[in-house]
PDB file of N, CA and C in Angstrom:
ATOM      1  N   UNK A   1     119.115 114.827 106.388  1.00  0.00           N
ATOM      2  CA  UNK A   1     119.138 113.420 106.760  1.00  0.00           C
ATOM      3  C   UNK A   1     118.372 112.595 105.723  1.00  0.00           C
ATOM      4  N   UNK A   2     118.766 111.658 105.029  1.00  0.00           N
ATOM      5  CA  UNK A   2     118.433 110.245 104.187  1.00  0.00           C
ATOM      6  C   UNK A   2     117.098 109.630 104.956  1.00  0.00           C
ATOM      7  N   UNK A   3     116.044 109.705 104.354  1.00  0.00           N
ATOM      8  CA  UNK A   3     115.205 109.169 104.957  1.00  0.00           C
ATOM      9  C   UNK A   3     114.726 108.007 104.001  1.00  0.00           C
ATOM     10  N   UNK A   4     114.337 106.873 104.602  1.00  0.00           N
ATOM     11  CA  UNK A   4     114.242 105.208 103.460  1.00  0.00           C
ATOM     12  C   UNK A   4     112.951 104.790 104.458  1.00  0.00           C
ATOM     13  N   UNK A   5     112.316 103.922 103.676  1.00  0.00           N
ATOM     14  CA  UNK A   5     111.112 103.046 104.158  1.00  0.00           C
ATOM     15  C   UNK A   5     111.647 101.665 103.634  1.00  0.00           C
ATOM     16  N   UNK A   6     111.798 100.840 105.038  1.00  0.00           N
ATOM     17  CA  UNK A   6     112.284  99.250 104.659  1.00  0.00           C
ATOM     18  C   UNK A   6     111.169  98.693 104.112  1.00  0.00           C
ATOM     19  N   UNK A   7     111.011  97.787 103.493  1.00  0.00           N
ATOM     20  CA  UNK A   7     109.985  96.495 103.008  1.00  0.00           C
ATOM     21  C   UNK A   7     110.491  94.732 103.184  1.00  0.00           C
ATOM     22  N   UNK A   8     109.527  94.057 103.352  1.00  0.00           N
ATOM     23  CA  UNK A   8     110.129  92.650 102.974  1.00  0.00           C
ATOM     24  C   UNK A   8     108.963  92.560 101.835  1.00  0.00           C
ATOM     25  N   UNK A   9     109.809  91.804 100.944  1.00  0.00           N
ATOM     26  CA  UNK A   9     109.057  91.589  99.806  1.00  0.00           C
ATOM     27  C   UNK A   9     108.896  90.207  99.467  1.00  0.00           C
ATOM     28  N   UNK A  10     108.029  89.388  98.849  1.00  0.00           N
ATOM     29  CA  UNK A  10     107.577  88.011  98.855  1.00  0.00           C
ATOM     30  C   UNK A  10     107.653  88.020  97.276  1.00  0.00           C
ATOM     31  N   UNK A  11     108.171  86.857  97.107  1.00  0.00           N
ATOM     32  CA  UNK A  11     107.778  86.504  95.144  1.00  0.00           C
ATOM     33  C   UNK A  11     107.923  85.065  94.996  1.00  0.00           C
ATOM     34  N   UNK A  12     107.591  84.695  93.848  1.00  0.00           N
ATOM     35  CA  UNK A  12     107.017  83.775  93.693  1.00  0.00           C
ATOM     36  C   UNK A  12     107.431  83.339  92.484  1.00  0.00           C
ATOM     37  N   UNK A  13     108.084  82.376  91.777  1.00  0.00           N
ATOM     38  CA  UNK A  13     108.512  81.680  90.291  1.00  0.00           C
ATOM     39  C   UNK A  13     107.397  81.657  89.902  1.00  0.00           C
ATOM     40  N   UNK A  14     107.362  81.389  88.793  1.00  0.00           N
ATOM     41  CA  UNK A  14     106.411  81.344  87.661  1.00  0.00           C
ATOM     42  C   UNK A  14     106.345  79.600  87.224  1.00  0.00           C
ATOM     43  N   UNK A  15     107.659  79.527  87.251  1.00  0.00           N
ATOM     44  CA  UNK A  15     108.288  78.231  86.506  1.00  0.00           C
ATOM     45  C   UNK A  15     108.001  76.993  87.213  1.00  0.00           C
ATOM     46  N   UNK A  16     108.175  77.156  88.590  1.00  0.00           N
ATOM     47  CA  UNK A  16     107.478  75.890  89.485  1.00  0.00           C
ATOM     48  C   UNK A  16     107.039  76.525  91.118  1.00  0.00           C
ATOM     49  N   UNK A  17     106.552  77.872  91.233  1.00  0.00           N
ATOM     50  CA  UNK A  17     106.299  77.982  92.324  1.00  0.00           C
ATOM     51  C   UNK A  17     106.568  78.358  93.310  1.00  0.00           C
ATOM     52  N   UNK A  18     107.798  77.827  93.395  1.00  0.00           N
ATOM     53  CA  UNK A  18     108.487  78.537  94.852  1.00  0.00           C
ATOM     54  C   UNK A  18     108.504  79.668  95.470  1.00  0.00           C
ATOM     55  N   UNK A  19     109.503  80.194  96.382  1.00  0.00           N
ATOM     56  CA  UNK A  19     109.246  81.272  97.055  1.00  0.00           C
ATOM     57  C   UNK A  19     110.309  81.963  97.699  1.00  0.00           C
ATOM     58  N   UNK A  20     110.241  83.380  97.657  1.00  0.00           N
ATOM     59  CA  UNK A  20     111.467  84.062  98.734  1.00  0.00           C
ATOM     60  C   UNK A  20     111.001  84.840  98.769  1.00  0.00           C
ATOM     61  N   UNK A  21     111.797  85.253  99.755  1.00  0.00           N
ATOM     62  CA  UNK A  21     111.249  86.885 100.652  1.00  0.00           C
ATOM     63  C   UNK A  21     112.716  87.515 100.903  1.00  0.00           C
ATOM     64  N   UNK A  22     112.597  88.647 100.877  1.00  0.00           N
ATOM     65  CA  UNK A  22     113.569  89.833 101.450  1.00  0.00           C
ATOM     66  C   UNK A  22     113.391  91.342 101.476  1.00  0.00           C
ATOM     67  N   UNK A  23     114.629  91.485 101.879  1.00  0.00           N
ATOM     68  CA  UNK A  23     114.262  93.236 102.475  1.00  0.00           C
ATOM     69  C   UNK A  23     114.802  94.163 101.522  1.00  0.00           C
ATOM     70  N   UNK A  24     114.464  94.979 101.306  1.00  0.00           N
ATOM     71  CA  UNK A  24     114.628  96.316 100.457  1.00  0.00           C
ATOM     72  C   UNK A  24     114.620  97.651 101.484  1.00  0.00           C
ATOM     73  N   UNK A  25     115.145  98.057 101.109  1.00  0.00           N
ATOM     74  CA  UNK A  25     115.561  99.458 101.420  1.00  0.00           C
ATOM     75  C   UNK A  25     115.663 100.612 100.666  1.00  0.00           C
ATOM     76  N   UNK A  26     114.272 101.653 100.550  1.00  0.00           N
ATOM     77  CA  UNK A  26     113.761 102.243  99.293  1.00  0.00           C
ATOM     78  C   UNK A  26     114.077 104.136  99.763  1.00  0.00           C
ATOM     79  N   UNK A  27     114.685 105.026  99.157  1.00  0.00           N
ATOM     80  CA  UNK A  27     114.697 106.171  99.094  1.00  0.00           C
ATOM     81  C   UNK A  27     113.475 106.743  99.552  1.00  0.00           C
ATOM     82  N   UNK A  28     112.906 107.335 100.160  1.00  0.00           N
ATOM     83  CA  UNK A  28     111.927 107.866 100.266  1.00  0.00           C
ATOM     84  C   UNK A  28     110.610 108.838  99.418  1.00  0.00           C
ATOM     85  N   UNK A  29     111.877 109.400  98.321  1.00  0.00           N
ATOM     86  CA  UNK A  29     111.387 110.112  97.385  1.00  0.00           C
ATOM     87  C   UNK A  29     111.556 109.177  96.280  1.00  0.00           C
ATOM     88  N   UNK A  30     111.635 108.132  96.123  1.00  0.00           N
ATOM     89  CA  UNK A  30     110.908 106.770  94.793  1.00  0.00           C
ATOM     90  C   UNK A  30     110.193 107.062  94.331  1.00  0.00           C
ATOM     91  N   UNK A  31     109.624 106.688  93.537  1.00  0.00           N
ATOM     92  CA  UNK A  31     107.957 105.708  92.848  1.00  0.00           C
ATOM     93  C   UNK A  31     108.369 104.394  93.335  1.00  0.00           C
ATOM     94  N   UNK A  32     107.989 103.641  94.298  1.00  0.00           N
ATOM     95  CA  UNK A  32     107.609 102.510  94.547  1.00  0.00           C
ATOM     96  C   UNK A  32     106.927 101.659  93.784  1.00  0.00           C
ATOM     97  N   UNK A  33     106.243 101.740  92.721  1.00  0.00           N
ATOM     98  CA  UNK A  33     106.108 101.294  91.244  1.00  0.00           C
ATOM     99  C   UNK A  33     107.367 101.000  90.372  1.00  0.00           C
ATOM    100  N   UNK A  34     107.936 101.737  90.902  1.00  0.00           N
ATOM    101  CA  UNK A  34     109.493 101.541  89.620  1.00  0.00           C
ATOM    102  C   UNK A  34     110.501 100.616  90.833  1.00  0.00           C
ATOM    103  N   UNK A  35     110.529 100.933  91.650  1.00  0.00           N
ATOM    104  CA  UNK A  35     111.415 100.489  92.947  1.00  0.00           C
ATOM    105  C   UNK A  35     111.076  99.033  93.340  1.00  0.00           C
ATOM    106  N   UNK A  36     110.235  99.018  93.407  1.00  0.00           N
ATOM    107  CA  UNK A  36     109.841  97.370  93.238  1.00  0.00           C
ATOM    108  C   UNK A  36     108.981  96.918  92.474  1.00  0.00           C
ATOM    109  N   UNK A  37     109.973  95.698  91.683  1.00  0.00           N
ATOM    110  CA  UNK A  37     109.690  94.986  90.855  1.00  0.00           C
ATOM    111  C   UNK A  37     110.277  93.588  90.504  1.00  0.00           C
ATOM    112  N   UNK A  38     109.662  92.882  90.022  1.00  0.00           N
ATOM    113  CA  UNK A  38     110.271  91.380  90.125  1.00  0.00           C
ATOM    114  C   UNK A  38     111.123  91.369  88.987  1.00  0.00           C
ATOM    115  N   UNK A  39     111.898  89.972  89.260  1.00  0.00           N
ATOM    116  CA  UNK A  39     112.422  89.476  88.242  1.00  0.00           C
ATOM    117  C   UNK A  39     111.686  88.970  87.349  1.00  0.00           C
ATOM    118  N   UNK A  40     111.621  88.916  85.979  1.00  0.00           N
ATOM    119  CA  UNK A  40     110.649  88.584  84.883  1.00  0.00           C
ATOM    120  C   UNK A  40     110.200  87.374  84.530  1.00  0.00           C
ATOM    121  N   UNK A  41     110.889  86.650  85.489  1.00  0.00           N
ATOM    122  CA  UNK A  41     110.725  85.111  85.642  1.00  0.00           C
ATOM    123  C   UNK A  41     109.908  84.759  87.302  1.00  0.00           C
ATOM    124  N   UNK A  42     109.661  86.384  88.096  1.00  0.00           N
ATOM    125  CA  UNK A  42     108.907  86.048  88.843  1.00  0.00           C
ATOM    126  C   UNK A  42     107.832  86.847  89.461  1.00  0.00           C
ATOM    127  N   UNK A  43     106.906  86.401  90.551  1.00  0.00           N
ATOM    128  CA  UNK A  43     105.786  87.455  90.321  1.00  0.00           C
ATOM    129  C   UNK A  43     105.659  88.054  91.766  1.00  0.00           C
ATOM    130  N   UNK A  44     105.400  89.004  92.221  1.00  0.00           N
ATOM    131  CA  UNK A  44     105.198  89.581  93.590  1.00  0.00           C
ATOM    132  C   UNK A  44     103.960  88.917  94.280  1.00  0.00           C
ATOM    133  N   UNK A  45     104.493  88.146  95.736  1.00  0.00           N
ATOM    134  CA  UNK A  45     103.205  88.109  96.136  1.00  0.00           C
ATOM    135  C   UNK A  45     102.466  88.904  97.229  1.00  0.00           C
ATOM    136  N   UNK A  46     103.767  89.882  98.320  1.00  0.00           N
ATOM    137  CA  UNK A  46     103.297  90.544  99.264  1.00  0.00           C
ATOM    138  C   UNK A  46     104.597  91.527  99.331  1.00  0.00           C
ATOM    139  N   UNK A  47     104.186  92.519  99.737  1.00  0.00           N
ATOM    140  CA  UNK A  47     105.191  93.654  99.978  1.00  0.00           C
ATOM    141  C   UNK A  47     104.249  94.300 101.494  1.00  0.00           C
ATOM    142  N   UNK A  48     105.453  94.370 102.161  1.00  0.00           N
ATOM    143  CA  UNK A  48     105.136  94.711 103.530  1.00  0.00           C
ATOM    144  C   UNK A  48     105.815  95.828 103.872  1.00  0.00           C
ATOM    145  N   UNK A  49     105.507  96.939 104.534  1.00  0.00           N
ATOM    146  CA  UNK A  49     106.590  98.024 105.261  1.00  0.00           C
ATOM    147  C   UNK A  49     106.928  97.566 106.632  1.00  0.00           C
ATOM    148  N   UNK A  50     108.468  97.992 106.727  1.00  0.00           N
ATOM    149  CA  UNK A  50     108.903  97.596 108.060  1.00  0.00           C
ATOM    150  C   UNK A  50     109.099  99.433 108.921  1.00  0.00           C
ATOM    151  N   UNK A  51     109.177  99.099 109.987  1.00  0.00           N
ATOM    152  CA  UNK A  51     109.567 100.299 111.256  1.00  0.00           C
ATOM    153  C   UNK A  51     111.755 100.297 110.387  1.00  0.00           C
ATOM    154  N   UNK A  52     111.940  99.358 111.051  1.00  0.00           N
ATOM    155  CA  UNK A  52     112.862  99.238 110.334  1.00  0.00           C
ATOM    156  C   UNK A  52     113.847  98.497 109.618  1.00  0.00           C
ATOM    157  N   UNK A  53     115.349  98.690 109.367  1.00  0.00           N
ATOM    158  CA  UNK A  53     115.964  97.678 108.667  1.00  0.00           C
ATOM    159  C   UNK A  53     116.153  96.313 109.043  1.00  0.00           C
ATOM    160  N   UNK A  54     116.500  96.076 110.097  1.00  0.00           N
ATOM    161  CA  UNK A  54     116.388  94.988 110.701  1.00  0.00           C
ATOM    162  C   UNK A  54     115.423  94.425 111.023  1.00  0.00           C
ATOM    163  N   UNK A  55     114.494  94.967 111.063  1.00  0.00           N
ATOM    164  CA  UNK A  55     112.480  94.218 111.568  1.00  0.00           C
ATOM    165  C   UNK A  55     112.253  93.437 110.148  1.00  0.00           C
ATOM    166  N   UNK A  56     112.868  94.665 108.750  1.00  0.00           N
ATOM    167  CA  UNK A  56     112.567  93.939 107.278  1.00  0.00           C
ATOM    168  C   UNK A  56     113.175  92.655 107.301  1.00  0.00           C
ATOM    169  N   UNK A  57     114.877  92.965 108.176  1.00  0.00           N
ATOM    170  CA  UNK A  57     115.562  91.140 107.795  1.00  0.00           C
ATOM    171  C   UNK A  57     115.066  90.071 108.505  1.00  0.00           C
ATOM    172  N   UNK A  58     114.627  90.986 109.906  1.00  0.00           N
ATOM    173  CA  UNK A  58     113.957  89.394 110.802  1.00  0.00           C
ATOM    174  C   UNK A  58     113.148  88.264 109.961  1.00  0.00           C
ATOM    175  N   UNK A  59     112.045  89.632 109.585  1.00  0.00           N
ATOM    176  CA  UNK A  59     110.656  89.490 108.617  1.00  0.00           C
ATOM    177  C   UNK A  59     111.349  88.093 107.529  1.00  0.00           C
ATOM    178  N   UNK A  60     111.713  89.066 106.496  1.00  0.00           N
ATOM    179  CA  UNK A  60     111.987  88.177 105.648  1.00  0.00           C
ATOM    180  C   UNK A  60     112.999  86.792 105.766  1.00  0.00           C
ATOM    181  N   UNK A  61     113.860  86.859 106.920  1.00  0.00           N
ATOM    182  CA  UNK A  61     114.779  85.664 107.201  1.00  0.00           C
ATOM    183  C   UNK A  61     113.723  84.548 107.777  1.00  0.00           C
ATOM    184  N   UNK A  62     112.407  85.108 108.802  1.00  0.00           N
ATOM    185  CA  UNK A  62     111.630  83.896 109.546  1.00  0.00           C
ATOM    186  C   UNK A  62     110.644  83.530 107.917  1.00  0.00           C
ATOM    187  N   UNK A  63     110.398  84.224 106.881  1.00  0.00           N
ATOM    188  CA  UNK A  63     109.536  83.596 105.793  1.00  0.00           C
ATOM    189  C   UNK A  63     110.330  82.726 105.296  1.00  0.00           C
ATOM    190  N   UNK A  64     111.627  83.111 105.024  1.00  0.00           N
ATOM    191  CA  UNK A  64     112.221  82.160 104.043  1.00  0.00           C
ATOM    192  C   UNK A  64     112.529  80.613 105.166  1.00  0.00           C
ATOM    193  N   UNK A  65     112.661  80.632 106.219  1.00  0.00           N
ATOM    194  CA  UNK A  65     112.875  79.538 106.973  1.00  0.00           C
ATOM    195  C   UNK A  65     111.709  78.544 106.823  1.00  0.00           C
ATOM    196  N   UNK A  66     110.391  79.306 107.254  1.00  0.00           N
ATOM    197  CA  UNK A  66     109.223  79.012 106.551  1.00  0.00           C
ATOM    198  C   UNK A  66     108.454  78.521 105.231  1.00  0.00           C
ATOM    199  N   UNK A  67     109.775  78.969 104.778  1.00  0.00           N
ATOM    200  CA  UNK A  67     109.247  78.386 103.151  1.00  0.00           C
ATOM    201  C   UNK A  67     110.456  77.255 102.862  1.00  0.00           C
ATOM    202  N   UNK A  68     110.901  77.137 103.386  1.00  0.00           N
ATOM    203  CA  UNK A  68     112.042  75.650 103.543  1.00  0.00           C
ATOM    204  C   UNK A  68     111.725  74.632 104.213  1.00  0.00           C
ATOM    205  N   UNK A  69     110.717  75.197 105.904  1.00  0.00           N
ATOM    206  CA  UNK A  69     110.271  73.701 106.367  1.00  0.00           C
ATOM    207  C   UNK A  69     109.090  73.096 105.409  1.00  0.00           C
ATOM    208  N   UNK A  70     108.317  74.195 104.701  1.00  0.00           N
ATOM    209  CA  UNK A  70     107.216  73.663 103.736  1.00  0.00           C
ATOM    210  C   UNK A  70     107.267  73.174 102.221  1.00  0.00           C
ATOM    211  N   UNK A  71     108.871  73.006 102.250  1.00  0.00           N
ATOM    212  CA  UNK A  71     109.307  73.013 100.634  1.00  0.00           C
ATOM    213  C   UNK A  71     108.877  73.727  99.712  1.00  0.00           C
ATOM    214  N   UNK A  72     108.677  74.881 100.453  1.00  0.00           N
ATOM    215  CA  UNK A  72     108.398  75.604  99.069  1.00  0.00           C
ATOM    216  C   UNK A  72     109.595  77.182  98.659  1.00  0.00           C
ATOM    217  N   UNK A  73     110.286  76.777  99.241  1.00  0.00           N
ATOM    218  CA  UNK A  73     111.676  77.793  99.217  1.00  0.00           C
ATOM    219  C   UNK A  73     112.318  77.696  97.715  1.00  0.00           C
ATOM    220  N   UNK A  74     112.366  78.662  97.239  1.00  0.00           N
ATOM    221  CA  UNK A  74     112.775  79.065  95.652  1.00  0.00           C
ATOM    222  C   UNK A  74     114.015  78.552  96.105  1.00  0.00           C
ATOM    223  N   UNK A  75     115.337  78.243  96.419  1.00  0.00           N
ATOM    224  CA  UNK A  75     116.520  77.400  96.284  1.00  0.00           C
ATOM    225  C   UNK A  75     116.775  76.225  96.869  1.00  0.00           C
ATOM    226  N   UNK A  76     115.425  75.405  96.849  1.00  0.00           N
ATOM    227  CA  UNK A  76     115.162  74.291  97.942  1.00  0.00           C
ATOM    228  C   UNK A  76     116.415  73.236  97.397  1.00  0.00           C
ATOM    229  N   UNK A  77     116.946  72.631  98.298  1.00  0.00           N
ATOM    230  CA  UNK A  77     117.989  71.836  97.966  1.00  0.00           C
ATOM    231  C   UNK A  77     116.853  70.257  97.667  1.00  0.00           C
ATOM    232  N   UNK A  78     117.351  69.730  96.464  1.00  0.00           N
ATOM    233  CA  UNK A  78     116.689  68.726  96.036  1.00  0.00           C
ATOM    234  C   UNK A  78     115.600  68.887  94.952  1.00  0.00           C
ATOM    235  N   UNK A  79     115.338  70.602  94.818  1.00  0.00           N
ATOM    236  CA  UNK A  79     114.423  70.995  94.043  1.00  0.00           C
ATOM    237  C   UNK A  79     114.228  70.949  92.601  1.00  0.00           C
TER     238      UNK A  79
END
């Protein structure tokens, strides 16, 4: 049996700030060093483990809502 450890992961632009979050879904036998990593234009700010896949999407779907009522959502419309 495939065994995975979910995450929601938080990052952060470089360029003006903003923010997103989402879920990953990592092999068990990884390096989690190599497995997560940002885009080079952005920087990690929290990595969380979830129970499971869906707890990771709740997770990360209620941050990013969160980071839209506070304008600070990396695809903010108007941004």
């Amino acid at each position: 049996m495939e065994k995975y450890t979910y995450f929601v992961i938080g990052e952060r632009s470089k360029e003006n700030g903003r923010n997103i979050a989402y879920a990953q879904r990592i092999h068990n036998c990884n390096n989690l060093l190599y497995a997560i990593h940002p885009r080079k234009d952005m920087e990690l700010v929290s990595i969380n483990a979830c129970d499971t896949w869906k707890e990771a999407q709740e997770i990360a779907r209620f941050w990013n809502e969160c980071y839209q009522k506070n304008g600070t959502y990396l695809f903010q419309k108007g941004a």
